[in-house]
C-alpha atoms as a PDB file:
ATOM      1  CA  UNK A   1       0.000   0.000   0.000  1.00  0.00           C
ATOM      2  CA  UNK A   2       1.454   3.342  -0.807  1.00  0.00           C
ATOM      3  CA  UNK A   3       1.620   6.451   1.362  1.00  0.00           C
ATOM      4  CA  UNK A   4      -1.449   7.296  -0.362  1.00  0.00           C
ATOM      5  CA  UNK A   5      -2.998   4.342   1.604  1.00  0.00           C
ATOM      6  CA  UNK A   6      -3.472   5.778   5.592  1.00  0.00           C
ATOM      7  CA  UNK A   7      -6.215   4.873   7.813  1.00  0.00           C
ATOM      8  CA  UNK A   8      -6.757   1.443  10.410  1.00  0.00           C
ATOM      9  CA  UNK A   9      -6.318  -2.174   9.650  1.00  0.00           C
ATOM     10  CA  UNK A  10      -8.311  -4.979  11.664  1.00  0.00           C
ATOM     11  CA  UNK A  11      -7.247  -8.784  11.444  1.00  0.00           C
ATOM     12  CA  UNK A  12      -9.409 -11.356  11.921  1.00  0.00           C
ATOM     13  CA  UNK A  13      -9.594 -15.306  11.116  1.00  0.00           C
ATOM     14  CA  UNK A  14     -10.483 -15.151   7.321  1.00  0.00           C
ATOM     15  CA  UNK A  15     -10.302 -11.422   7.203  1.00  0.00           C
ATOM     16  CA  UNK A  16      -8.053  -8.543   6.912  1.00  0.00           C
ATOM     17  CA  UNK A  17     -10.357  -5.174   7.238  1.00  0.00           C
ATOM     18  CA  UNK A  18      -9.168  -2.117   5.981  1.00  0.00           C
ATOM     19  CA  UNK A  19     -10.581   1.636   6.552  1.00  0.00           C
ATOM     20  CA  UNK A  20      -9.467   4.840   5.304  1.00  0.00           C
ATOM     21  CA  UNK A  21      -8.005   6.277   2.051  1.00  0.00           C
ATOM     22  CA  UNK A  22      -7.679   3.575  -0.790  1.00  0.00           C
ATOM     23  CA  UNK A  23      -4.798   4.285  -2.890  1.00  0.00           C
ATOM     24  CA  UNK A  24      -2.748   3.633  -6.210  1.00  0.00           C
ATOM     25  CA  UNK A  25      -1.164   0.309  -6.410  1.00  0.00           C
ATOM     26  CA  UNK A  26       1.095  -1.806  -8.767  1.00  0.00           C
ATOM     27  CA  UNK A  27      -0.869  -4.633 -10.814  1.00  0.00           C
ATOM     28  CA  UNK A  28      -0.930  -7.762  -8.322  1.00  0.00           C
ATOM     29  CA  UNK A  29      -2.923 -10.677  -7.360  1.00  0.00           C
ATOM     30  CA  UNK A  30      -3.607 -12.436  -4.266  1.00  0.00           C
ATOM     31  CA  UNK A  31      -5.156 -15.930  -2.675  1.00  0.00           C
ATOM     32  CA  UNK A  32      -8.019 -13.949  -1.682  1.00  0.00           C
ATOM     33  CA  UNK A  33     -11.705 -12.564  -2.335  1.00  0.00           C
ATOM     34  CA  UNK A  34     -11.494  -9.051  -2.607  1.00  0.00           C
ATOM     35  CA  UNK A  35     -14.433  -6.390  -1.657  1.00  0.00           C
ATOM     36  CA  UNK A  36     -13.996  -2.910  -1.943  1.00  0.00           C
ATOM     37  CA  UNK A  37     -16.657  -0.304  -0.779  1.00  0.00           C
ATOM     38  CA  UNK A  38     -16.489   3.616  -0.876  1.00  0.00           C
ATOM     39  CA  UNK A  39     -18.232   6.528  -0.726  1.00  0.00           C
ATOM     40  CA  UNK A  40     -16.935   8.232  -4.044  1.00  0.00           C
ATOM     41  CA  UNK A  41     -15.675   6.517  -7.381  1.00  0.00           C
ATOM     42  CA  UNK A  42     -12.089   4.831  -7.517  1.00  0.00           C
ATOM     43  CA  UNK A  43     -10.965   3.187 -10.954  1.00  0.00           C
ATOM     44  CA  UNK A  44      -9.770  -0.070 -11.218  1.00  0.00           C
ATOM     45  CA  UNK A  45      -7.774  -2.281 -14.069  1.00  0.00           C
ATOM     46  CA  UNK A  46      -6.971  -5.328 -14.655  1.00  0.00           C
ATOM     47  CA  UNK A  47      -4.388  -7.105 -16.279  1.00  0.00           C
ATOM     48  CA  UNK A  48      -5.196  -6.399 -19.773  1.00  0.00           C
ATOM     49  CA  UNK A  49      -5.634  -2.467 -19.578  1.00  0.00           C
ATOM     50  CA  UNK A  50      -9.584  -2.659 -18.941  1.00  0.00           C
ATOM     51  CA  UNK A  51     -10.706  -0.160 -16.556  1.00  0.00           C
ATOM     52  CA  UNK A  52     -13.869   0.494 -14.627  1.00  0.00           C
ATOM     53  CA  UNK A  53     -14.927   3.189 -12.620  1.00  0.00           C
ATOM     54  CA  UNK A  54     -16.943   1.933  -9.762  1.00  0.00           C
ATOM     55  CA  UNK A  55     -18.040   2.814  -5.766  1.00  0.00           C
ATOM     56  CA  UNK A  56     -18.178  -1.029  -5.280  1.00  0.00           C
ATOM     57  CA  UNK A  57     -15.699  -3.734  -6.869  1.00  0.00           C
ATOM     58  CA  UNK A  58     -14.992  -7.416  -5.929  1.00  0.00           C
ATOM     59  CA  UNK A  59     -11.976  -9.092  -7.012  1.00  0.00           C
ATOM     60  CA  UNK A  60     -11.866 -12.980  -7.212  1.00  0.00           C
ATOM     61  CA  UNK A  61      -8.848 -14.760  -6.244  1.00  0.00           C
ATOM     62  CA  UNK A  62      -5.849 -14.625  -8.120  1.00  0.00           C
ATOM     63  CA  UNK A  63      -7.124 -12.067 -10.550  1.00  0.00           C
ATOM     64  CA  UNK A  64      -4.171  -9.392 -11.425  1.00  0.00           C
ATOM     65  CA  UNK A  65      -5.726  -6.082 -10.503  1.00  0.00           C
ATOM     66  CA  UNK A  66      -4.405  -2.767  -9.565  1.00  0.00           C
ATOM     67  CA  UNK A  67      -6.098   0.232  -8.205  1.00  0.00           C
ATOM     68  CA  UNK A  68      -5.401   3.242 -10.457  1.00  0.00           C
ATOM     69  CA  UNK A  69      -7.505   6.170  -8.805  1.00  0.00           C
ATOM     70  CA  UNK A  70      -7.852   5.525  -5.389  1.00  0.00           C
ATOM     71  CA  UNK A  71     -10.912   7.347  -3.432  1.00  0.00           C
ATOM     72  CA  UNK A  72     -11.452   8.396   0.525  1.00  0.00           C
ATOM     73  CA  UNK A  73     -13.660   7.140   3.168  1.00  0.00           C
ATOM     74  CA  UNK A  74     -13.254   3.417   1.769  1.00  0.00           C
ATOM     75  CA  UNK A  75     -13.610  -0.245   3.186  1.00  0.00           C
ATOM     76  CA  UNK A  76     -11.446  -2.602   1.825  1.00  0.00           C
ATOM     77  CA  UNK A  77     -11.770  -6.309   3.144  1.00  0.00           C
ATOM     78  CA  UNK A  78      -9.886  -9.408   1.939  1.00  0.00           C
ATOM     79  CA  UNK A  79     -11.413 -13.159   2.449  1.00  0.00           C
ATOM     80  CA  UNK A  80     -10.455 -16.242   2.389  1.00  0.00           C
ATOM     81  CA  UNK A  81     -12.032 -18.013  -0.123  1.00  0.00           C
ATOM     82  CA  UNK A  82     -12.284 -21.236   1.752  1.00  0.00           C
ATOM     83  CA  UNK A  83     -13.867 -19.434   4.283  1.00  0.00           C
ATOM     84  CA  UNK A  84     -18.052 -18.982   4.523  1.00  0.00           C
ATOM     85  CA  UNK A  85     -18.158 -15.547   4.051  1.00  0.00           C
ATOM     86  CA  UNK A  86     -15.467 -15.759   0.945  1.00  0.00           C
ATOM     87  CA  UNK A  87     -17.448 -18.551  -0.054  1.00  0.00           C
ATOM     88  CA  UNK A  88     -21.012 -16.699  -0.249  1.00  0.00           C
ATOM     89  CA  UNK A  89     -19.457 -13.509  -1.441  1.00  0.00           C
ATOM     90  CA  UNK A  90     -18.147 -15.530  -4.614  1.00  0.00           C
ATOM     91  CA  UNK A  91     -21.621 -17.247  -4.903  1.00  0.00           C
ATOM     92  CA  UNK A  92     -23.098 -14.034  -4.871  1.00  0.00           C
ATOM     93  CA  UNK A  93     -20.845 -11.642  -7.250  1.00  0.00           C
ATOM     94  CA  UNK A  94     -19.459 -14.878  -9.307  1.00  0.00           C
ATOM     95  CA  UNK A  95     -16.264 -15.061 -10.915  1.00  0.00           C
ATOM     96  CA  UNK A  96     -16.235 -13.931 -14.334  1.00  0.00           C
ATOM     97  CA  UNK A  97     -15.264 -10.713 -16.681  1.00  0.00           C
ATOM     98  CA  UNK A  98     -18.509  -9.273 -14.819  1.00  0.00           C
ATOM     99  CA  UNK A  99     -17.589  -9.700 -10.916  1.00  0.00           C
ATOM    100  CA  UNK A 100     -16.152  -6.269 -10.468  1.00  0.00           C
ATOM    101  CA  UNK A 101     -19.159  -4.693 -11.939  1.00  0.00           C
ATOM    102  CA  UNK A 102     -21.597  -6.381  -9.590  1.00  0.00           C
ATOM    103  CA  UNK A 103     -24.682  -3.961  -7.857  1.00  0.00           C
ATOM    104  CA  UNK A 104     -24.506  -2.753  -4.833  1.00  0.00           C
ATOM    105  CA  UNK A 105     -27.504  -2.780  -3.099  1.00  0.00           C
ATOM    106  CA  UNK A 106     -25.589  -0.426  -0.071  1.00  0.00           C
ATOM    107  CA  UNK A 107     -23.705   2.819  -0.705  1.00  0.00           C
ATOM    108  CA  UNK A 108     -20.471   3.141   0.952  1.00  0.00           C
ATOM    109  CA  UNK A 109     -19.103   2.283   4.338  1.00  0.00           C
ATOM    110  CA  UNK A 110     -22.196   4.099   6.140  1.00  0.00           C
ATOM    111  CA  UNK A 111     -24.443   1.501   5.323  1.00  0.00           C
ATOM    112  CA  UNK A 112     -26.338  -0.717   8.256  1.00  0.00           C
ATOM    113  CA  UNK A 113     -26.011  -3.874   9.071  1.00  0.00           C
ATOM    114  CA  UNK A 114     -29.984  -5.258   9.176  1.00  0.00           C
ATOM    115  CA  UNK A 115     -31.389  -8.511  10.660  1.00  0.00           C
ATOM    116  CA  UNK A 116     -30.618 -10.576  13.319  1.00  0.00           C
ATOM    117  CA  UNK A 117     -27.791 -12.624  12.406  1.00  0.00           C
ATOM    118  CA  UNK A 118     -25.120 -13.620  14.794  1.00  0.00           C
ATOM    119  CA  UNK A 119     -21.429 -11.892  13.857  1.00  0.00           C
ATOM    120  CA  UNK A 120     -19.335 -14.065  11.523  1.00  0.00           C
ATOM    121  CA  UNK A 121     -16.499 -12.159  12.914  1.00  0.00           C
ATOM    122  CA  UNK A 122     -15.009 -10.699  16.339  1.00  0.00           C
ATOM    123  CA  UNK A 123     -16.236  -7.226  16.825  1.00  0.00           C
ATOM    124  CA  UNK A 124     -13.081  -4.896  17.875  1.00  0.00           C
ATOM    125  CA  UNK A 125     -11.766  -3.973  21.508  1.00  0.00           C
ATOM    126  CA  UNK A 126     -13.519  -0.860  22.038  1.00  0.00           C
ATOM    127  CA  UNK A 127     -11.955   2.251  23.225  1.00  0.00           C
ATOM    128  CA  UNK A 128      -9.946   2.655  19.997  1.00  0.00           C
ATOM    129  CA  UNK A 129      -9.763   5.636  18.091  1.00  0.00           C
ATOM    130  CA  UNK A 130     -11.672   3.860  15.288  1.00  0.00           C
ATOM    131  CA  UNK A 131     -13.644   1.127  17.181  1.00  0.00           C
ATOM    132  CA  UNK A 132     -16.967   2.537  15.794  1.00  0.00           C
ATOM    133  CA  UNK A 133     -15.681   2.789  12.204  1.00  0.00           C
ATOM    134  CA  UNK A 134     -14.393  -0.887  12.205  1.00  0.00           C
ATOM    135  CA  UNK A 135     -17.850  -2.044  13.942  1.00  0.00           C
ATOM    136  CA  UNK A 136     -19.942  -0.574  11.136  1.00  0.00           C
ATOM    137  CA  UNK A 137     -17.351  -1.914   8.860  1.00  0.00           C
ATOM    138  CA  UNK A 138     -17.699  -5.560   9.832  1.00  0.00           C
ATOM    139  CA  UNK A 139     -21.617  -4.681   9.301  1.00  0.00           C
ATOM    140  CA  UNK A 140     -20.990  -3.877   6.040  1.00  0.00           C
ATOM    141  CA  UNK A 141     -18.932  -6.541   5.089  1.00  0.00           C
ATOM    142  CA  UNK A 142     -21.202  -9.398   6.715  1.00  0.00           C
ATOM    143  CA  UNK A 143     -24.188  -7.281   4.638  1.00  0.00           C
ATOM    144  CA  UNK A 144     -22.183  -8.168   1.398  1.00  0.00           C
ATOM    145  CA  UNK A 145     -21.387 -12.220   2.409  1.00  0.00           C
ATOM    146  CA  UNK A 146     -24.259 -12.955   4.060  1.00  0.00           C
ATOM    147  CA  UNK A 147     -25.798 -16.819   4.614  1.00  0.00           C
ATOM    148  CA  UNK A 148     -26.060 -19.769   2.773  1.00  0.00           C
ATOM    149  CA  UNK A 149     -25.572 -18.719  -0.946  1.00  0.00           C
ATOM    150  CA  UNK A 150     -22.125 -20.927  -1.102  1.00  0.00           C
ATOM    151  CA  UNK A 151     -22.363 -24.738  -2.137  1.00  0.00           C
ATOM    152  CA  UNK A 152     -20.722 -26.334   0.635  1.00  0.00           C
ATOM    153  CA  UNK A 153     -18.661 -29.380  -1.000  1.00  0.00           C
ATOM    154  CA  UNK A 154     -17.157 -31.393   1.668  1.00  0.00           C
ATOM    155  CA  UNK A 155     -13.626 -30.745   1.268  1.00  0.00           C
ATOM    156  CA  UNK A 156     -11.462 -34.409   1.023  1.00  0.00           C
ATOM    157  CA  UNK A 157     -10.051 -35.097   4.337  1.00  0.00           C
ATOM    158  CA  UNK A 158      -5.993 -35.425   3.093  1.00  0.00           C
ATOM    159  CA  UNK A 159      -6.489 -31.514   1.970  1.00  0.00           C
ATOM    160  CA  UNK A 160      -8.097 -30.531   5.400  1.00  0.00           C
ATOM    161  CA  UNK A 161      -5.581 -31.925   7.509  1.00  0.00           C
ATOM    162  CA  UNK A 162      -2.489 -30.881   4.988  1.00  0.00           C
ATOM    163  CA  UNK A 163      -4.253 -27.311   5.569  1.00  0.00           C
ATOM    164  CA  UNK A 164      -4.343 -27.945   9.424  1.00  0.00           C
ATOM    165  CA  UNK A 165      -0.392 -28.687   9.302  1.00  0.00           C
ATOM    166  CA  UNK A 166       1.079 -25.981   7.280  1.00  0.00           C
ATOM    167  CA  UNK A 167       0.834 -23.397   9.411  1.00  0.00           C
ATOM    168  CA  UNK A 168       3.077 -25.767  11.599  1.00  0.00           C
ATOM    169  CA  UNK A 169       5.427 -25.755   9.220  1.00  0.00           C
ATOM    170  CA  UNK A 170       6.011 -22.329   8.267  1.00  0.00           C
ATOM    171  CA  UNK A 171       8.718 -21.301  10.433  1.00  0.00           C
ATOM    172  CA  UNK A 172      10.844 -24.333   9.776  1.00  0.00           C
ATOM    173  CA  UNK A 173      12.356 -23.114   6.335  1.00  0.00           C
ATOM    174  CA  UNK A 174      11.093 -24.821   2.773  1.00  0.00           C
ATOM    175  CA  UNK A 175       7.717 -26.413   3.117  1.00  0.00           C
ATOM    176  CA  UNK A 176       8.151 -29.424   0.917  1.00  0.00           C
ATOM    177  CA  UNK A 177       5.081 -31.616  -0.904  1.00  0.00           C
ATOM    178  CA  UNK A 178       6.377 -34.867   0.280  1.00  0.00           C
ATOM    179  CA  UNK A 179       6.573 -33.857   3.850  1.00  0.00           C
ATOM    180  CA  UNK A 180       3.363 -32.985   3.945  1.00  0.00           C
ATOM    181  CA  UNK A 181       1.792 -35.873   1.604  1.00  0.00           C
ATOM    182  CA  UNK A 182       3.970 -38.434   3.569  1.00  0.00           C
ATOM    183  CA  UNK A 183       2.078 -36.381   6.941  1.00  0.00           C
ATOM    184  CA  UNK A 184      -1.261 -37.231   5.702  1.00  0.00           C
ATOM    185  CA  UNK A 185      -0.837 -40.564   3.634  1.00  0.00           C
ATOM    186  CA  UNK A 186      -1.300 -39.665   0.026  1.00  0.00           C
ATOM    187  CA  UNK A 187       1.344 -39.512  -2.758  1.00  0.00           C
ATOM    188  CA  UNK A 188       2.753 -36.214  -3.617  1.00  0.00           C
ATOM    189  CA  UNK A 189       1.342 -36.018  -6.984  1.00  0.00           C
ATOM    190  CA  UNK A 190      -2.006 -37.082  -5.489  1.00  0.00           C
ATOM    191  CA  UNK A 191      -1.895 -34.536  -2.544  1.00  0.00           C
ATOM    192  CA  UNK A 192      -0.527 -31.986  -5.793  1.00  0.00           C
ATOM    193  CA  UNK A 193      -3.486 -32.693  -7.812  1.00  0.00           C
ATOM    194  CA  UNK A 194      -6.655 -32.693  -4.608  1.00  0.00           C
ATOM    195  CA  UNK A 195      -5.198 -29.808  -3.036  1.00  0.00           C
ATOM    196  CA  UNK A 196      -5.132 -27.554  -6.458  1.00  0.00           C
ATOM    197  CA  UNK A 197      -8.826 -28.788  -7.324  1.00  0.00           C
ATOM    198  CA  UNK A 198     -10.151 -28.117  -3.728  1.00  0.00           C
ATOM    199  CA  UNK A 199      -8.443 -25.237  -2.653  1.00  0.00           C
ATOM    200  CA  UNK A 200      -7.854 -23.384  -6.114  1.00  0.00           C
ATOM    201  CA  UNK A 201      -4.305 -23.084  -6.532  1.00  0.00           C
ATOM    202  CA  UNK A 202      -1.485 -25.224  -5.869  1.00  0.00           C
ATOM    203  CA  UNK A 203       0.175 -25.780  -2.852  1.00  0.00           C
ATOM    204  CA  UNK A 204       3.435 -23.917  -3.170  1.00  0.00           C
ATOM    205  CA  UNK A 205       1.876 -20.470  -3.555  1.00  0.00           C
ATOM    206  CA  UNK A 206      -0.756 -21.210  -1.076  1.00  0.00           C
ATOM    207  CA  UNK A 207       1.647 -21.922   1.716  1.00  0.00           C
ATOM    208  CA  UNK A 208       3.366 -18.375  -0.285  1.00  0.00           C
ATOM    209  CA  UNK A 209      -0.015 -16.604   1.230  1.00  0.00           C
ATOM    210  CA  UNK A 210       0.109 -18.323   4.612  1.00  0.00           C
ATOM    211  CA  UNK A 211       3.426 -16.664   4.801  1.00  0.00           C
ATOM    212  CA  UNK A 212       2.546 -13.356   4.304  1.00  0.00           C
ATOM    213  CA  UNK A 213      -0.473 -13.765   6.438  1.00  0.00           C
ATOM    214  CA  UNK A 214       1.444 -14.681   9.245  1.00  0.00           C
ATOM    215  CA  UNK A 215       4.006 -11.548   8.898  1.00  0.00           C
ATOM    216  CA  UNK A 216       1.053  -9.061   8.896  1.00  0.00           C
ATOM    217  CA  UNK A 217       0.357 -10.693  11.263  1.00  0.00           C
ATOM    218  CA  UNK A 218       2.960 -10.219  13.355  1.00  0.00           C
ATOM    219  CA  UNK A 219       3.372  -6.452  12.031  1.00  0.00           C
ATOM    220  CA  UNK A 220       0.539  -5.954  13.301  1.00  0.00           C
ATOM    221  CA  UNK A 221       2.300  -6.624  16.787  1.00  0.00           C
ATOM    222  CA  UNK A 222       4.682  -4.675  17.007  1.00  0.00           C
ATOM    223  CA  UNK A 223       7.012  -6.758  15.441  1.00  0.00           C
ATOM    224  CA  UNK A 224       9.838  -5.217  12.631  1.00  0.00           C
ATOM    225  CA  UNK A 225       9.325  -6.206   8.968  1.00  0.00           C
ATOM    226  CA  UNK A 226      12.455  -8.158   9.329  1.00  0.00           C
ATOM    227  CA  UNK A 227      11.973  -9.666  11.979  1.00  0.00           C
ATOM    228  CA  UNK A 228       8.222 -10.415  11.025  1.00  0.00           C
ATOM    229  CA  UNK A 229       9.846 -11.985   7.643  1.00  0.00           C
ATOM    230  CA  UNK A 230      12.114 -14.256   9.402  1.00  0.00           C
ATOM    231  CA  UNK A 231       9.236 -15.334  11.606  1.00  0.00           C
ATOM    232  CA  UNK A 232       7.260 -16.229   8.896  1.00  0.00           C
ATOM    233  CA  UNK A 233      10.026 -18.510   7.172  1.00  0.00           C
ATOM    234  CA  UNK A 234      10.900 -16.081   4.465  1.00  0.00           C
ATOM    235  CA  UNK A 235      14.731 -16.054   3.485  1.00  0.00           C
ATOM    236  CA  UNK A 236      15.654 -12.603   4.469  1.00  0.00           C
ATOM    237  CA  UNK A 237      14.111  -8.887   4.145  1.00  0.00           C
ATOM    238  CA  UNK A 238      14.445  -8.984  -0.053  1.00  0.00           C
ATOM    239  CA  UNK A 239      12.462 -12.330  -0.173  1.00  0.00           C
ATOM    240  CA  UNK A 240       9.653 -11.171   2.341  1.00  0.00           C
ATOM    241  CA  UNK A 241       9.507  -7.657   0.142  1.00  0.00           C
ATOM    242  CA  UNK A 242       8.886  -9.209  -3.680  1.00  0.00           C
ATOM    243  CA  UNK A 243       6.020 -11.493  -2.390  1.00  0.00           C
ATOM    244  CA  UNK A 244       4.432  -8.555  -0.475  1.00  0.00           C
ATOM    245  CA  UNK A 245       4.733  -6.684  -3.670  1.00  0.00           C
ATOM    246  CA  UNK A 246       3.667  -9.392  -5.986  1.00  0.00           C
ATOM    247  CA  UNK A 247       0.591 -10.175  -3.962  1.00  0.00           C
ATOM    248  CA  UNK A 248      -0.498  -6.253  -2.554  1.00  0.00           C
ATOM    249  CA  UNK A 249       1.296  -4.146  -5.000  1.00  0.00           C
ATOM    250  CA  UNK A 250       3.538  -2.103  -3.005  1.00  0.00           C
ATOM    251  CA  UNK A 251       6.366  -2.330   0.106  1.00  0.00           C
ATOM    252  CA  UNK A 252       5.405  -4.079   3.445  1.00  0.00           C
ATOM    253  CA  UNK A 253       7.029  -0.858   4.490  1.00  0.00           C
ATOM    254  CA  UNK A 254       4.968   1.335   3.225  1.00  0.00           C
ATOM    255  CA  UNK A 255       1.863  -0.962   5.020  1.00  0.00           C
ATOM    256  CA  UNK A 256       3.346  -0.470   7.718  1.00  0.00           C
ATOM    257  CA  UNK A 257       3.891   3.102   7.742  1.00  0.00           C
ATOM    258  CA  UNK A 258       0.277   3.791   6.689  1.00  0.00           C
ATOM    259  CA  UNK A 259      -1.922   1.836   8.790  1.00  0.00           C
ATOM    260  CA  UNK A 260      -2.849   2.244  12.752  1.00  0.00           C
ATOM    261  CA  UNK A 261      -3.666  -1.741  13.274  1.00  0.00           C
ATOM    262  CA  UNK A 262      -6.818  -2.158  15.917  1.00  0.00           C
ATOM    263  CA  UNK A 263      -6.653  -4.959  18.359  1.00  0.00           C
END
């Protein structure tokens, strides 16, 4: 995120929450469903040059995109698309050319939550500085995900519990496919070919996204980017840098710099 990007960042299982000013951005793509929601236009592209001028965009995973005209007073929230709410929000907005374009049917982060649904997610410690704005912001994005629109396919057992160790595994240098198909008693190139189907990409740039999960993560206490990088198994500072930028579009240091995390 550029210096253009300021405002608060909220973590959550399945969810990174961002509020503030949405900036400009290098063309990337990440493991993750991504919603954007603002009060004025921002303009989008994607990798082929097409643009769209929007108040409401959702990226599928792995789609290159880049953010060419940011906008203020914006909610930007990234899923996991194994995750219920990533799950519903792809049922709903699908994952086509036409995604980005899809209706809103609320305008901008002042929107209400409505009904009485129980929170998918953790509401914020209050007596931050932007408690209230995150709140409303987890409305919003539990608005746009709702209930039971994804097709829940029971996921193969082998992929579940190779999902369950990685994490594990992480900190311990190169994750390698035979240690974890030899973990959960499949061949490699069987483990290879369930986990791509199931999950959606392979497994070497899925355990790429734990990775940089887990240093926000740790960013987001306290922790220096280097330190953060090492934690999360990456080589050195270099290493940690080109996969932030290949996945967000920018520095981790300029994340960083930017956002005021909320516990």
């Amino acid at each position: 995120m550029s210096h253009s990007w300021r405002g608060w960042c909220l973590l959550r299982p399945g969810l990174l929450l961002y509020g503030g000013t949405v900036g400009s951005n290098g063309l990337h793509a990440h493991h993750a469903v991504q919603l954007i929601v603002s009060a004025e236009p921002f303009t989008m592209a994607d990798a082929h040059g097409d643009t769209l001028t929007t108040q409401i965009a959702v990226t599928p995973p792995d789609v290159r995109h880049t953010v060419l005209t940011g906008a203020r007073d914006s909610l930007l929230a990234l899923l996991d698309p194994r995750s219920s709410p990533g799950r519903s929000l792809l049922a709903r907005s699908g994952t086509g050319p036409h995604a980005s374009t899809w209706s809103p049917r609320i305008s901008g982060p002042s929107g209400h939550h409505k009904g009485n649904r129980p929170l998918m997610f953790t509401e914020p410690a209050t007596g931050h500085t932007y408690t209230a704005e995150a709140t409303t912001a987890l409305r919003i994005v539990e608005t746009w995900t709702g209930h039971g629109t994804a097709t829940n396919t029971p996921p193969h057992p082998a992929v579940e519990a190779a999902i369950t160790l990685l994490p594990a595994l992480l900190s311990r240098g190169p994750v390698r496919l035979r240690t974890v198909a030899d973990a959960v008693h499949l061949s490699p190139s069987r483990l290879a070919h369930l986990f791509s189907a199931q999950v959606g990409i392979p497994m070497r740039p899925y355990v790429r996204w734990l990775r940089l999960q887990h240093a926000i993560d740790r960013v987001a206490d306290g922790e220096t980017l280097t330190t953060a990088a090492h934690s999360a198994g990456f080589t050195d500072s270099p290493h940690f840098t080109r996969a932030f930028r290949k996945a967000f579009g920018t520095a981790p240091s300029e994340l960083a710099a930017a956002i005021d995390w909320l516990p």
